[in-house]
Protein backbone atom coordinates (compact mmCIF):
# COMPACT_ATOMS: atom_id res chain seq x y z
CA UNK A 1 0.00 0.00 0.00
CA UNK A 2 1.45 3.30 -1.20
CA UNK A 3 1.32 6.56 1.23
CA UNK A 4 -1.89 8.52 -0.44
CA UNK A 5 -3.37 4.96 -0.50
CA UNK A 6 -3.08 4.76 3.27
CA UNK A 7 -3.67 8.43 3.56
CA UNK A 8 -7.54 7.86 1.73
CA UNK A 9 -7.97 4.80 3.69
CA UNK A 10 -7.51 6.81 6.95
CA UNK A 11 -9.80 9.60 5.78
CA UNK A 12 -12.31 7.43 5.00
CA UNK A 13 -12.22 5.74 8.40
CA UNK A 14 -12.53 9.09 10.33
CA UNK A 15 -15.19 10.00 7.80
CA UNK A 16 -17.19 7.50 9.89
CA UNK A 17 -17.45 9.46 13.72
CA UNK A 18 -19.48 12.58 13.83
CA UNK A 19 -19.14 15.08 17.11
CA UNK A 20 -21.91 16.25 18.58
CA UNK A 21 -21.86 19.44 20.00
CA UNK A 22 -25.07 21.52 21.53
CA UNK A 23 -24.49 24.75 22.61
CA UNK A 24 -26.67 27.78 24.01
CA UNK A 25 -25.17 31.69 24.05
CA UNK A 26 -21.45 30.39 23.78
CA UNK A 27 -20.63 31.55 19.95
CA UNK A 28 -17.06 32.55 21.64
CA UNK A 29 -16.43 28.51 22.27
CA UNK A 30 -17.92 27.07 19.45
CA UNK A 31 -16.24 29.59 17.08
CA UNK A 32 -12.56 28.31 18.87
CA UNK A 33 -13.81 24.52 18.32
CA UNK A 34 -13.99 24.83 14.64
CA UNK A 35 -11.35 26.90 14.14
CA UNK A 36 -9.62 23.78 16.33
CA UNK A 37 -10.85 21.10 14.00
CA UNK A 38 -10.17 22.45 10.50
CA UNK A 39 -6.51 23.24 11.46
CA UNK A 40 -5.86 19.48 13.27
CA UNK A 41 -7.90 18.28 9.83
CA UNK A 42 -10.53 16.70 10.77
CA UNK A 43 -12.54 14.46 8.25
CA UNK A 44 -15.51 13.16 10.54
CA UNK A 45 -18.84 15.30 10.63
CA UNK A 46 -19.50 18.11 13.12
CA UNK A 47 -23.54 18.23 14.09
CA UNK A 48 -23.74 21.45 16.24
CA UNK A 49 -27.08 21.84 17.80
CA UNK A 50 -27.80 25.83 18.53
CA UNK A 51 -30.09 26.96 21.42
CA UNK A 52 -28.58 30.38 20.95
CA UNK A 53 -30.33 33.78 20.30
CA UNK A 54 -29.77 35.48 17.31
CA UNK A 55 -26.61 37.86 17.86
CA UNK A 56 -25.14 34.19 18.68
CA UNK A 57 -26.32 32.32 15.96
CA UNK A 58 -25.03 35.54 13.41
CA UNK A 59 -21.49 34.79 14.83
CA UNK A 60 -21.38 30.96 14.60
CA UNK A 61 -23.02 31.49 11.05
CA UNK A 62 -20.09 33.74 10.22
CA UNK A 63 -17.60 31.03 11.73
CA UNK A 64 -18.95 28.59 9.12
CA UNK A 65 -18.62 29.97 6.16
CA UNK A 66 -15.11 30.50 7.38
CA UNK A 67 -14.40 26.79 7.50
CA UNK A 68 -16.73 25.72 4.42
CA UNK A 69 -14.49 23.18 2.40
CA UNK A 70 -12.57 22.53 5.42
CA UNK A 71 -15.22 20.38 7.59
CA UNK A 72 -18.18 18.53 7.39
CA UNK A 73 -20.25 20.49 9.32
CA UNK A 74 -24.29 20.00 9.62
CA UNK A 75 -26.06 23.22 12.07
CA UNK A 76 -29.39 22.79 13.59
CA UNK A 77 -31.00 25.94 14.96
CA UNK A 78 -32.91 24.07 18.43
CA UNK A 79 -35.26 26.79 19.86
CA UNK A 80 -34.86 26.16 23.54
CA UNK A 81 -38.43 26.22 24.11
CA UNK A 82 -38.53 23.21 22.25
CA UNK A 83 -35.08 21.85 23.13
CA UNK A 84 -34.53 22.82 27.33
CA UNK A 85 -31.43 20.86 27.79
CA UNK A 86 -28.53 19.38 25.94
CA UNK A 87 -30.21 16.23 26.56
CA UNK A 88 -33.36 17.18 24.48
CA UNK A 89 -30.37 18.74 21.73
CA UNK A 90 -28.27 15.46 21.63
CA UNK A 91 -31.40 13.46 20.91
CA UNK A 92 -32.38 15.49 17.88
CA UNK A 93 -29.09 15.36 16.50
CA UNK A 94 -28.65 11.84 16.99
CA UNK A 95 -31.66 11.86 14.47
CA UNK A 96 -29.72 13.41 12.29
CA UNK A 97 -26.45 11.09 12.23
CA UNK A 98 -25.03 8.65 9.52
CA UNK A 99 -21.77 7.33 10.62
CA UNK A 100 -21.67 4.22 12.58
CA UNK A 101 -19.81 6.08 15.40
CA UNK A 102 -20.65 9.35 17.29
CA UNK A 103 -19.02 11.23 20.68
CA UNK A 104 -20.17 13.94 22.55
CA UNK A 105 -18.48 16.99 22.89
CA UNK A 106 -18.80 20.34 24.92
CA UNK A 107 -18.83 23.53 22.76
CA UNK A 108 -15.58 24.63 25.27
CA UNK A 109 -14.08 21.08 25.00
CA UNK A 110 -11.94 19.39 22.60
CA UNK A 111 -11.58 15.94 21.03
CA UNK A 112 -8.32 14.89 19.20
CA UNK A 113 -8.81 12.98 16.28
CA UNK A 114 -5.65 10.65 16.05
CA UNK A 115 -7.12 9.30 19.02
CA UNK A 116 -10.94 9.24 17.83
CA UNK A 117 -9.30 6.75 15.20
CA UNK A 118 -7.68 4.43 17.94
CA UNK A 119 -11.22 4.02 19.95
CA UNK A 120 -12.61 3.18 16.23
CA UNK A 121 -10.34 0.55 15.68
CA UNK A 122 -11.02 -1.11 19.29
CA UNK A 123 -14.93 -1.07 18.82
CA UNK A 124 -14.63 -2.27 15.54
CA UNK A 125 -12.29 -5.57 17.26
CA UNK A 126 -14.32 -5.58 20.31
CA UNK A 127 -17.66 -5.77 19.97
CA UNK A 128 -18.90 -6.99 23.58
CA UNK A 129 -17.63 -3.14 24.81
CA UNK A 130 -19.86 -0.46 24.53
CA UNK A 131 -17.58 2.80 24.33
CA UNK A 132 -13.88 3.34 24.57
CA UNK A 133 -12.21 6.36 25.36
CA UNK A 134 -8.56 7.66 25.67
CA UNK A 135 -6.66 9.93 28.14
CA UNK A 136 -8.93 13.15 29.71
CA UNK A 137 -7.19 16.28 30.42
CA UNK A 138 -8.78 19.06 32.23
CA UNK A 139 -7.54 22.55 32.07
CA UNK A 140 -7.71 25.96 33.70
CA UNK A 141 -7.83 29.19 32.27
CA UNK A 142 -6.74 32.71 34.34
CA UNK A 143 -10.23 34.11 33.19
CA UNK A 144 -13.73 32.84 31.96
CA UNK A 145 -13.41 33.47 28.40
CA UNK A 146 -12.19 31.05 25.25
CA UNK A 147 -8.63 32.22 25.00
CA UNK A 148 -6.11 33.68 27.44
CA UNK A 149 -3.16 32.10 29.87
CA UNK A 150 -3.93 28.20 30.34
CA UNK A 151 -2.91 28.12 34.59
CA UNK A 152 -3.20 24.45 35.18
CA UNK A 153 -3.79 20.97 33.66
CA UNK A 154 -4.49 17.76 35.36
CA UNK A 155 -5.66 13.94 34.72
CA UNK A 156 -9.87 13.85 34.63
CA UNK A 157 -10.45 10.10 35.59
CA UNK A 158 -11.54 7.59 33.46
CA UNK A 159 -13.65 4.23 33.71
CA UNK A 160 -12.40 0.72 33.10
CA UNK A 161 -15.74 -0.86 33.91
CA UNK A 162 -14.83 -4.69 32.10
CA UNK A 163 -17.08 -7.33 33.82
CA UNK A 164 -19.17 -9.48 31.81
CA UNK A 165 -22.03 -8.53 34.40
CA UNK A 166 -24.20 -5.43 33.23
CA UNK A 167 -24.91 -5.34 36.99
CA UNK A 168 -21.14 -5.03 38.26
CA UNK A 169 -20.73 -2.38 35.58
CA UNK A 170 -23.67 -0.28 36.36
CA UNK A 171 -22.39 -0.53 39.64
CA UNK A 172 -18.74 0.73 39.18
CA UNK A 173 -20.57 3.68 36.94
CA UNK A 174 -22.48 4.41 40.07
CA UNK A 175 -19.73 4.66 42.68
CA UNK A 176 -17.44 6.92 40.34
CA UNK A 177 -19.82 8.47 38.08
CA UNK A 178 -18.01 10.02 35.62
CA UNK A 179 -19.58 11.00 32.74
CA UNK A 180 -18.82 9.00 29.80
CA UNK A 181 -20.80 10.96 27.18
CA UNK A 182 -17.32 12.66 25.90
CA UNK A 183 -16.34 8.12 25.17
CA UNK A 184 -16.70 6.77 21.72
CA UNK A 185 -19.60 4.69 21.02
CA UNK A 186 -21.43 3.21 18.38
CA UNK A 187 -24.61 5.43 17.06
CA UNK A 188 -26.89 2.32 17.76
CA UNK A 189 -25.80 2.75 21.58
CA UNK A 190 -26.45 6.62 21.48
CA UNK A 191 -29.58 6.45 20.73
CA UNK A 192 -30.21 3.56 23.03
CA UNK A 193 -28.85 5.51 25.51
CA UNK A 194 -31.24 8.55 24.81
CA UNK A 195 -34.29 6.97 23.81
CA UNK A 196 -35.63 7.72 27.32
CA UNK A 197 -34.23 10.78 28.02
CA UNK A 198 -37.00 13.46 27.36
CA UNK A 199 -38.93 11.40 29.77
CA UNK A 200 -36.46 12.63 32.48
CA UNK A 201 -36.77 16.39 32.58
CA UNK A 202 -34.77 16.74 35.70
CA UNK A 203 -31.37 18.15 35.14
CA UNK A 204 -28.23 15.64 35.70
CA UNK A 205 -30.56 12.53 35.65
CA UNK A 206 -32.00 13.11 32.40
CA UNK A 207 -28.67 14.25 30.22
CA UNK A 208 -26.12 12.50 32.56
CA UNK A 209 -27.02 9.87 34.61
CA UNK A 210 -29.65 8.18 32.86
CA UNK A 211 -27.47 7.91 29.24
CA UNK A 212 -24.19 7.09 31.19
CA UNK A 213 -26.14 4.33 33.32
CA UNK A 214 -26.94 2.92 29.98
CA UNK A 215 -23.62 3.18 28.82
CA UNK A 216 -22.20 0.80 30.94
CA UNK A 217 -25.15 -1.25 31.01
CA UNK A 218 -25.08 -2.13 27.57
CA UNK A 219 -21.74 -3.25 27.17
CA UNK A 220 -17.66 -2.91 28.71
CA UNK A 221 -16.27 0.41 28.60
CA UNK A 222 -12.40 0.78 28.77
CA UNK A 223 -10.07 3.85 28.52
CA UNK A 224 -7.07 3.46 25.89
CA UNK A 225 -3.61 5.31 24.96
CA UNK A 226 -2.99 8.71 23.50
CA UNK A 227 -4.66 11.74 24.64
CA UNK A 228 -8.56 11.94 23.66
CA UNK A 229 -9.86 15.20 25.44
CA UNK A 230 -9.50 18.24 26.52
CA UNK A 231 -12.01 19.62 28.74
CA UNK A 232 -11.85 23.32 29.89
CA UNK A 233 -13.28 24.00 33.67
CA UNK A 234 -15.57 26.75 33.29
CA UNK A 235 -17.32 28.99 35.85
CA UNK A 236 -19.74 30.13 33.38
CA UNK A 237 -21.27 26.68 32.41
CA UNK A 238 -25.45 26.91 32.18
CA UNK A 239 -25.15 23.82 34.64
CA UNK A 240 -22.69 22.60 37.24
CA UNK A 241 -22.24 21.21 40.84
CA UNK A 242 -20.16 24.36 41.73
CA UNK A 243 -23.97 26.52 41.47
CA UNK A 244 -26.05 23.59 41.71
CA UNK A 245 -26.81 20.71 44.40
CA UNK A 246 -28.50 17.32 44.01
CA UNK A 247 -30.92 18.25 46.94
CA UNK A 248 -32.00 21.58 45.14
CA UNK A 249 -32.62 19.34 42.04
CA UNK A 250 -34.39 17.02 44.15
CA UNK A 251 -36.75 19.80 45.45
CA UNK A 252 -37.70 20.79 41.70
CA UNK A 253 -41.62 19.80 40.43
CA UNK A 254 -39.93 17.13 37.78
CA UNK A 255 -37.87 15.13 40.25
CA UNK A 256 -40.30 12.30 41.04
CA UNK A 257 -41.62 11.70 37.88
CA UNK A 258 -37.86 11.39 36.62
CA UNK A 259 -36.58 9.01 39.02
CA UNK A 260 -40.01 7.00 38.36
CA UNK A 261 -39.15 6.59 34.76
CA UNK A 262 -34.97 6.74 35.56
CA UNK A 263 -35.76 3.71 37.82
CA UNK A 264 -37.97 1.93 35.13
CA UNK A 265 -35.90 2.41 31.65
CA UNK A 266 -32.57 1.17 33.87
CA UNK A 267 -34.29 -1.88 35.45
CA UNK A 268 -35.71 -2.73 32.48
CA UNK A 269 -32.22 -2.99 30.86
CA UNK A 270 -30.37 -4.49 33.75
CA UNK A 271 -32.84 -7.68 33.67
CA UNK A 272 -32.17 -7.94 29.92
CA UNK A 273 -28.56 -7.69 29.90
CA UNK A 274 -28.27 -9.81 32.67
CA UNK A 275 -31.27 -12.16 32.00
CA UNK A 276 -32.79 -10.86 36.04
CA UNK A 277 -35.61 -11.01 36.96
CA UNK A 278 -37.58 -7.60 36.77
CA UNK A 279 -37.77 -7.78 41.02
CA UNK A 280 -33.80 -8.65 40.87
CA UNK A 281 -33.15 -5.62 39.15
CA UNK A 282 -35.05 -3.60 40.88
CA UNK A 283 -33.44 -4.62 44.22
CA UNK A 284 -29.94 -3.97 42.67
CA UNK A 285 -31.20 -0.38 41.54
CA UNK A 286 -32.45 0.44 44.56
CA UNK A 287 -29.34 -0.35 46.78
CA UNK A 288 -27.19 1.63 44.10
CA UNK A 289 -28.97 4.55 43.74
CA UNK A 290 -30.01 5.11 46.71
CA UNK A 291 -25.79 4.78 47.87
CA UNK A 292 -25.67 7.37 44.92
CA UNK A 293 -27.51 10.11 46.26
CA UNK A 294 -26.66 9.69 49.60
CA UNK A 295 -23.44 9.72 49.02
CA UNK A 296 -23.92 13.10 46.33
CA UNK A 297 -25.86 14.71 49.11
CA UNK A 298 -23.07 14.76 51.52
CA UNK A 299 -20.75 15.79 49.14
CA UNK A 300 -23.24 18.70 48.12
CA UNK A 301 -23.81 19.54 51.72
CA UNK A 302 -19.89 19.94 51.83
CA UNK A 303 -18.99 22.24 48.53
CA UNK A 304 -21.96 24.58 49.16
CA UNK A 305 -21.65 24.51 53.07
CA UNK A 306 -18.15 24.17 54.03
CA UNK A 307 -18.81 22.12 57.20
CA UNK A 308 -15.54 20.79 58.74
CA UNK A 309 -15.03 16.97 57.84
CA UNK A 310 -15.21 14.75 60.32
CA UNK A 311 -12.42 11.98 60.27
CA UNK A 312 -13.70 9.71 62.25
CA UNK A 313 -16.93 9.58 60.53
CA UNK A 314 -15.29 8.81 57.28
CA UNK A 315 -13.08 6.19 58.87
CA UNK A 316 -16.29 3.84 59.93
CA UNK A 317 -17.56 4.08 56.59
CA UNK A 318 -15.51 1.07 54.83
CA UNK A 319 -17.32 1.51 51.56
CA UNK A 320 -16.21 5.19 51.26
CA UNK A 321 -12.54 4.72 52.06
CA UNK A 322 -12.70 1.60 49.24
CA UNK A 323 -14.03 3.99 46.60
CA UNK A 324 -11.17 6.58 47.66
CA UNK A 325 -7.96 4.08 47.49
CA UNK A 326 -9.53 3.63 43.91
CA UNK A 327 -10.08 6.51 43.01
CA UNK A 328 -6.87 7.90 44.10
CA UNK A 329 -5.38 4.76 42.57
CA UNK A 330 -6.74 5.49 38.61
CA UNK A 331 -5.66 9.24 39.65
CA UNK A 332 -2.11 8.04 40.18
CA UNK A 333 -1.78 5.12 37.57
CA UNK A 334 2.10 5.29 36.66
CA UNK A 335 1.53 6.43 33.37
CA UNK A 336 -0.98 9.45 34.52
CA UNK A 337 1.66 10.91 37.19
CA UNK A 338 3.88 13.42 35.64
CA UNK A 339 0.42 14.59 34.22
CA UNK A 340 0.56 18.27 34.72
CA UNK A 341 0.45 21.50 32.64
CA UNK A 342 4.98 22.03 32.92
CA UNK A 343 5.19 18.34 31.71
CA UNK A 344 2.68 18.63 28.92
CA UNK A 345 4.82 21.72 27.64
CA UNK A 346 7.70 19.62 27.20
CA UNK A 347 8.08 17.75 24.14
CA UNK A 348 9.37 14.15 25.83
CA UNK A 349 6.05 13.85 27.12
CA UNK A 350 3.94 11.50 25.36
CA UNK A 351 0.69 13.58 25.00
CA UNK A 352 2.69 16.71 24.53
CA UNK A 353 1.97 16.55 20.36
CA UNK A 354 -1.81 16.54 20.82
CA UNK A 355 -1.80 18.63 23.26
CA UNK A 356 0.13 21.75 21.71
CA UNK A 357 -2.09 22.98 18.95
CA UNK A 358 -4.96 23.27 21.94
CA UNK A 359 -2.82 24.99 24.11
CA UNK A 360 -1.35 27.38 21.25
CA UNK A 361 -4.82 28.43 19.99
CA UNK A 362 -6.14 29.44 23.71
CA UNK A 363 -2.68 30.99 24.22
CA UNK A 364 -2.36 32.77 21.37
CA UNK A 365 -5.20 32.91 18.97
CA UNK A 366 -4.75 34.32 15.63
């Protein structure tokens, strides 16, 4: 095989993941992500999925025709009346997909592509895993904005959730729930994932929780080599735990019809991945979730409250220190350590490649 032949066959093979990126009043961010993609050369389709208002919409219009010829980029104007989360968004777009693969992205995030291609190739030789995901990076800017000095970088964890039991995944989801809407997975699983979802109007259970559960439900999930994304922490995000709490979610008008159907569309898959019976399932779903939220309650109560921690609380709780060795264990893995923003900078490390044309276009944008 010559060079250009290997060149169109790897074109052709990124030509089959599409990103997926909803967005509301953020032109600034969505603007930097294409201008991101068409210089790394990406050859997969873009769906964007625009809750803006119009002085928005005029500037990501503008960014388009900028980068016409350069990507394969289908826009969707989502009214947010319509649309009232990105949950509602990512289900209309998945509508709208045609490759066998799609990923989630955030309009301030960014996906590598090299790496896109390595999660490709594992799905397509593993077919009992449901989504597959490489190295996470979060970083910190000095202000709230798309561009400016990057401040600090650091290892987002990752799931390795590999038992042939739905149940034991669902589980390990549960007890380190880390979204894994920003993995690879097949289109078939997306919309699996969010066939329920605008059936769950409560925010973090409908577009987090109730996809990711399925996630791992329907099949392994594994993290892989080479740096995948790059998330940006940002104060101004239209949801996060930083100005939101579970228990303020929980006193909304929508919570108990969303954990009725939550509970119901997750049973329902647990018994038939794991051939359970529907009372089987319903007993494991009630001992995890309820674990979940009391364990995001107290950890609520604690960001917005600032109550002293009491020691030898935490030490009687077995379960809690488990799920902390592990988690500090996949924080530390050997090859995660030197994971900082100095080390990426330098060119011996081995994400440092990837990493550089992200840094340089926040740093120093044209």
């Amino acid at each position: 095989m010559t060079r250009d032949d290997w060149v169109k066959e790897r074109l052709l093979f990124m030509d089959r993941i599409s990103l997926l990126i909803p967005t509301l009043n953020r032109s600034e961010f969505v603007v930097r992500a294409l201008k991101y993609y068409a210089q790394v050369g990406f050859q997969g389709c873009i769906h964007i999925g625009d809750s803006s208002d119009e002085a928005h919409q005029a500037k990501i219009q503008v960014a388009l025709q900028s980068v016409a010829g350069q990507l394969q980029v289908h826009y969707s104007h989502l009214p947010r009346a319509a649309y009232p989360n990105d949950a509602c968004c990512l289900q209309a777009l998945l509508e709208k997909v045609s490759t066998p693969y799609a990923v989630y992205s955030g309009d301030d995030d960014f996906l590598i592509p090299k790496t896109l291609e390595k999660c490709t190739d594992f799905l397509e030789a593993h077919s009992d895993y449901s989504a597959v995901n490489g190295i996470s990076v979060a970083v910190t800017l000095a202000g709230p904005g798309a561009y400016g000095e990057m401040t600090a970088a650091h290892y987002v964890g990752a799931h390795h959730l590999e038992s042939s039991r739905a149940t034991e995944r669902w589980r390990g989801y549960v007890h380190q729930a880390i979204s894994t809407q920003y993995y690879l997975h097949r289109t078939e699983t997306w919309r699996r994932m969010y066939q329920d979802v605008s059936k769950v109007p409560s925010r973090y259970l409908g577009p987090e929780f109730l996809p990711c559960s399925l996630s791992a439900i329907l099949g392994k999930i594994k993290e892989i080599e080479g740096l995948s994304c790059v998330f940006q922490i940002n104060p101004s995000k239209h949801f996060g735990w930083q100005t939101h709490s579970l228990y303020a979610l929980m006193m909304g008008s929508d919570w108990s019809l969303s954990v009725r159907t939550l509970r119901e569309s997750l049973i329902s898959a647990l018994a038939a991945q794991d051939g359970l019976e529907l009372a089987e399932a319903q007993a494991v779903f009630d001992r995890e979730f309820w674990w979940h939220l009391n364990f995001m309650l107290q950890w609520h109560y604690q960001l917005h409250h600032a109550e002293p921690l009491n020691v030898y609380d935490l030490l009687k709780r077995r379960r809690a220190l488990v799920n902390a060795y592990l988690w500090l264990k996949n924080l530390f893995a050997p090859r995660h350590r030197p994971l900082n923003l100095r080390r990426l900078l330098q060119p011996r490390h081995p994400l440092h490649a990837d990493f550089m044309p992200i840094y340089k276009l926040i740093t120093s944008p044209a």
